[in-house]
PDB file of N, CA and C in Angstrom:
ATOM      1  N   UNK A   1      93.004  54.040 111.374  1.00  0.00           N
ATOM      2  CA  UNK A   1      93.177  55.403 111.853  1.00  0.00           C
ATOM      3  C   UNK A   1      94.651  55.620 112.161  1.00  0.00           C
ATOM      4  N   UNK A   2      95.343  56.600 111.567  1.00  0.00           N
ATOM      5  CA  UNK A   2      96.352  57.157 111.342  1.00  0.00           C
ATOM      6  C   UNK A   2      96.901  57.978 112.524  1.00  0.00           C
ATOM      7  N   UNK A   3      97.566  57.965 113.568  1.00  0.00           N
ATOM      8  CA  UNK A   3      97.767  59.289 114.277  1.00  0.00           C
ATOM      9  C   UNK A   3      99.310  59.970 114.209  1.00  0.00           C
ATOM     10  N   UNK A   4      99.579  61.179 113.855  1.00  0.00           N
ATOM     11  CA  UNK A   4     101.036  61.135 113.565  1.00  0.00           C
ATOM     12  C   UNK A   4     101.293  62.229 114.635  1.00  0.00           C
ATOM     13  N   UNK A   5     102.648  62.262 114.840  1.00  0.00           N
ATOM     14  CA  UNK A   5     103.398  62.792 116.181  1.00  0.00           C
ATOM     15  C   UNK A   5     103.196  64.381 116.229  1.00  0.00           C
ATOM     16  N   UNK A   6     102.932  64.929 116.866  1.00  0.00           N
ATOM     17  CA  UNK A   6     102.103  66.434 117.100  1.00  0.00           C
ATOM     18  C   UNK A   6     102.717  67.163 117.130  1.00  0.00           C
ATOM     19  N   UNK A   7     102.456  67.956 115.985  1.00  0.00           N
ATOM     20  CA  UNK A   7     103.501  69.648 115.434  1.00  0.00           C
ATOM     21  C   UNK A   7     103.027  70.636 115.028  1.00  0.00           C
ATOM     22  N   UNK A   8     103.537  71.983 114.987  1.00  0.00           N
ATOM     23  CA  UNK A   8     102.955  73.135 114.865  1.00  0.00           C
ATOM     24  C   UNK A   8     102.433  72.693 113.361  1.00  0.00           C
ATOM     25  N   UNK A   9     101.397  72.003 112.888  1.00  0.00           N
ATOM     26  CA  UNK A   9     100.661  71.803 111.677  1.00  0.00           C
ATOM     27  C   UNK A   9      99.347  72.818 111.172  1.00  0.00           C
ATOM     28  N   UNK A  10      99.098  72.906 110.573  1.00  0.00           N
ATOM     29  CA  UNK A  10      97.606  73.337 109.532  1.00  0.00           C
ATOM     30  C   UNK A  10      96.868  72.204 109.201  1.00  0.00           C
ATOM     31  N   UNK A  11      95.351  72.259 109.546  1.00  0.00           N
ATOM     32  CA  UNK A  11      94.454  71.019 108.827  1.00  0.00           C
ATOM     33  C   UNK A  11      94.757  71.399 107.531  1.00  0.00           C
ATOM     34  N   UNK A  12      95.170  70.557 106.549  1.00  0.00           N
ATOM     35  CA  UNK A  12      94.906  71.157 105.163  1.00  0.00           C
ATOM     36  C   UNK A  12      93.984  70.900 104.451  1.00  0.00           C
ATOM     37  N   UNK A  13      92.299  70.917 105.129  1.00  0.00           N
ATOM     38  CA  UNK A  13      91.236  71.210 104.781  1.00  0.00           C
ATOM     39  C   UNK A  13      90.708  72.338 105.185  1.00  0.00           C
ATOM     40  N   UNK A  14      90.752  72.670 106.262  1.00  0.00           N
ATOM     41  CA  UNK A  14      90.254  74.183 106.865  1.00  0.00           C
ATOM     42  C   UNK A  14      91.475  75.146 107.070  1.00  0.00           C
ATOM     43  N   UNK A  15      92.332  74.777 107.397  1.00  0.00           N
ATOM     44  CA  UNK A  15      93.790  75.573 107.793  1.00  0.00           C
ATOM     45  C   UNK A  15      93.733  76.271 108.773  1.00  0.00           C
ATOM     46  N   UNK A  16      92.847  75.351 110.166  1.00  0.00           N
ATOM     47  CA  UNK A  16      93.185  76.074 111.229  1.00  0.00           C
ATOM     48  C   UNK A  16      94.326  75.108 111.976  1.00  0.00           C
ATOM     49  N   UNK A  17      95.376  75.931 112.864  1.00  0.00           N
ATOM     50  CA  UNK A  17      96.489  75.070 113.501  1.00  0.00           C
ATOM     51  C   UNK A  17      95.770  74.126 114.298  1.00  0.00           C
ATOM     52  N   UNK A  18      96.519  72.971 114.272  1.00  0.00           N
ATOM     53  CA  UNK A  18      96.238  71.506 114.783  1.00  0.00           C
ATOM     54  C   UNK A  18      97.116  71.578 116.167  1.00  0.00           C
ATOM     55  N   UNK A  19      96.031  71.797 117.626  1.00  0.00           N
ATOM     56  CA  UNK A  19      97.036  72.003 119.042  1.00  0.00           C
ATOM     57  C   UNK A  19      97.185  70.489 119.279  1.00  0.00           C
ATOM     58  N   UNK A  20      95.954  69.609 119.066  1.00  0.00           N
ATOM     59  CA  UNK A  20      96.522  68.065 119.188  1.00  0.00           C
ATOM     60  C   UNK A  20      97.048  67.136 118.341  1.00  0.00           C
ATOM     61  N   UNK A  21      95.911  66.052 118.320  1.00  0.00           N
ATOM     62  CA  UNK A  21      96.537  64.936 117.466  1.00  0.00           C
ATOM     63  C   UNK A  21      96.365  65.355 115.557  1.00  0.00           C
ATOM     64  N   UNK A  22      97.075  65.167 114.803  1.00  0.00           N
ATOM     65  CA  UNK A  22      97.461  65.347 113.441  1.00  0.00           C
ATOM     66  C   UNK A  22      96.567  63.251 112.848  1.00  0.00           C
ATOM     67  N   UNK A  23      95.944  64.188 112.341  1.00  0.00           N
ATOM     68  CA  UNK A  23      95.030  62.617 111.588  1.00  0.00           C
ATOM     69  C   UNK A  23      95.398  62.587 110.496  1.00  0.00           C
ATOM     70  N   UNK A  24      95.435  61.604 108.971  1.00  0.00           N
ATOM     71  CA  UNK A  24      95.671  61.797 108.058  1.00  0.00           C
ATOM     72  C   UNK A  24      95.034  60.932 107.460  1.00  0.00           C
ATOM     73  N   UNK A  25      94.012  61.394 106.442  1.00  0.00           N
ATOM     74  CA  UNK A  25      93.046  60.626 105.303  1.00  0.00           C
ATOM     75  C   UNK A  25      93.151  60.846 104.119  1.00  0.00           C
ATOM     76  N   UNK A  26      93.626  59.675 103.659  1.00  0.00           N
ATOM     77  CA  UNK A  26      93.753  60.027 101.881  1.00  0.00           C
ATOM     78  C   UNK A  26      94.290  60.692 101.799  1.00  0.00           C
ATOM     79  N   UNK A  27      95.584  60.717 102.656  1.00  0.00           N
ATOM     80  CA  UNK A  27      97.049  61.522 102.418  1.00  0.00           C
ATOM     81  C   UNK A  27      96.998  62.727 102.425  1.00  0.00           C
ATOM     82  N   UNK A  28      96.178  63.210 103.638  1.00  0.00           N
ATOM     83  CA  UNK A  28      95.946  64.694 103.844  1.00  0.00           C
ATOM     84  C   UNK A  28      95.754  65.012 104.992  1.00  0.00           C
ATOM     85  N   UNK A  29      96.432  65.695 106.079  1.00  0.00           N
ATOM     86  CA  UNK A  29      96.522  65.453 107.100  1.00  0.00           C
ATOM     87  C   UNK A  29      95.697  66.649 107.810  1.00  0.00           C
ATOM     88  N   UNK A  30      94.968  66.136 108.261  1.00  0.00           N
ATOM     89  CA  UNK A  30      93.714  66.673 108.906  1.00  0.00           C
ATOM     90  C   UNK A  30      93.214  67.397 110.289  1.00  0.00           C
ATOM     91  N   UNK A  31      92.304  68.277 110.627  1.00  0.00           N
ATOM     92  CA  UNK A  31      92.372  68.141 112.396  1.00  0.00           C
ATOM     93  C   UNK A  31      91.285  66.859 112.512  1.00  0.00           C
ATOM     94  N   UNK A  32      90.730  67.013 113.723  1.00  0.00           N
ATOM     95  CA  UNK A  32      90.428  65.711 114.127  1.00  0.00           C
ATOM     96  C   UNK A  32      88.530  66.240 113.918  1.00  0.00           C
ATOM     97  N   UNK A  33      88.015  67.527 113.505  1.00  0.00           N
ATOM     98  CA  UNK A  33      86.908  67.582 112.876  1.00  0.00           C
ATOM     99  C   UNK A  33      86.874  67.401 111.579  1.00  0.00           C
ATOM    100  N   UNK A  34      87.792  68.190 111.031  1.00  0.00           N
ATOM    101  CA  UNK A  34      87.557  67.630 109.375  1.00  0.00           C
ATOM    102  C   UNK A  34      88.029  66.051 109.032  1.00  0.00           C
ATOM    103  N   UNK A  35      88.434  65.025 109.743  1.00  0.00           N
ATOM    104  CA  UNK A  35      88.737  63.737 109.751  1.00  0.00           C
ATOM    105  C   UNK A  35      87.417  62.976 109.851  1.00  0.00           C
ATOM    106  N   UNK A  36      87.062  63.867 111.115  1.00  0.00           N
ATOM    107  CA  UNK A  36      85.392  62.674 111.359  1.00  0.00           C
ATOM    108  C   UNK A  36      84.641  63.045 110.301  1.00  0.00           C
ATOM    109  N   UNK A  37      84.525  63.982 109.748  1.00  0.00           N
ATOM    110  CA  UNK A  37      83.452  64.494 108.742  1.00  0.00           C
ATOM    111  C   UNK A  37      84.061  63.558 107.372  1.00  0.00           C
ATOM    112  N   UNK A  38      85.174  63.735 107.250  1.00  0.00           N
ATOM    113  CA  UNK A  38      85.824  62.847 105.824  1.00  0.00           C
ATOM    114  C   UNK A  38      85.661  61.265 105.956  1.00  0.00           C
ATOM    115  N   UNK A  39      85.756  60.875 107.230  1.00  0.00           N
ATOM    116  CA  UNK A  39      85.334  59.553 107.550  1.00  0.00           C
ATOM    117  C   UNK A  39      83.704  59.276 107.090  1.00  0.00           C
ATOM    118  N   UNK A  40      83.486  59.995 107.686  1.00  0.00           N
ATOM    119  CA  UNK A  40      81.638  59.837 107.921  1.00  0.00           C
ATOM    120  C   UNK A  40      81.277  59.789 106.490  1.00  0.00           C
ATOM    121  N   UNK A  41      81.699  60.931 105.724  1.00  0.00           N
ATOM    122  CA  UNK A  41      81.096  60.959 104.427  1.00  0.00           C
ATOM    123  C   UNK A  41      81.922  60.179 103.456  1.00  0.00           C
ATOM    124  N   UNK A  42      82.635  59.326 104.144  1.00  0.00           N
ATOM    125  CA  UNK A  42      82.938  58.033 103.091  1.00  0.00           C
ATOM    126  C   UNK A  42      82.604  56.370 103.606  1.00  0.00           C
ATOM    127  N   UNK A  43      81.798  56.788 103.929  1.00  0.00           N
ATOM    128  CA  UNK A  43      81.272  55.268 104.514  1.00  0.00           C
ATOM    129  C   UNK A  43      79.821  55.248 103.738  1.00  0.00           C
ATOM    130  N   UNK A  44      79.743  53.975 102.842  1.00  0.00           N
ATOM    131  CA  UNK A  44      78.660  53.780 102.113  1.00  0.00           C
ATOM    132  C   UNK A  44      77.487  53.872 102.769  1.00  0.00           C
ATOM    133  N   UNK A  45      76.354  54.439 101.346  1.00  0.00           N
ATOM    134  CA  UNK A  45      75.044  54.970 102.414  1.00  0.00           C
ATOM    135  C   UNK A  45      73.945  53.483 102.304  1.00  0.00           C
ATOM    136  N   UNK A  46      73.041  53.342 103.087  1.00  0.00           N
ATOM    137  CA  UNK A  46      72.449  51.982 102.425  1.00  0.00           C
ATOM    138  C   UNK A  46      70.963  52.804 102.417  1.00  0.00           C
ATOM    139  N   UNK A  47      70.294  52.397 101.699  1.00  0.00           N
ATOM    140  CA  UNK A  47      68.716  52.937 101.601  1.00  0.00           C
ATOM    141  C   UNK A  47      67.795  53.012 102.927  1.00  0.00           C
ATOM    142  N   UNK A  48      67.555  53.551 103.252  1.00  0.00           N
ATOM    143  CA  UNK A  48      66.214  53.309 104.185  1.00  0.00           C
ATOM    144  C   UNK A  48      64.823  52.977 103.953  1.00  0.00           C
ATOM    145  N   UNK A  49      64.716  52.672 102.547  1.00  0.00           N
ATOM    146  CA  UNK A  49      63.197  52.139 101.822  1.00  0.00           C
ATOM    147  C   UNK A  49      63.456  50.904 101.839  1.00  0.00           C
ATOM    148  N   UNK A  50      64.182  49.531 102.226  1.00  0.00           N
ATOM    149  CA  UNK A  50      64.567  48.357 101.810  1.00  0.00           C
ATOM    150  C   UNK A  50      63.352  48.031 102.784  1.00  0.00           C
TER     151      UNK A  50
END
């Protein structure tokens, strides 16, 4: 987890201004909802029928 120094930024997934921490995933610097959601939906799924 990435945290970079806090500036008048845009998530550049949603493009609302970032008032806190600036995250950055896969070189795209994020707010800290569209981060957990990009996290979450890249973490392998495992079956629940095993």
């Amino acid at each position: 987890m990435e945290k970079s120094v806090k500036t008048n930024i845009k998530c550049e997934k949603c493009g609302k201004p970032i008032s806190g921490d600036v995250y950055e995933f896969g070189g795209v610097k994020l707010c800290e909802d569209c981060y957990l959601d990009d996290v979450i939906a890249s973490q392998p799924k495992k079956c629940a029928m095993k």
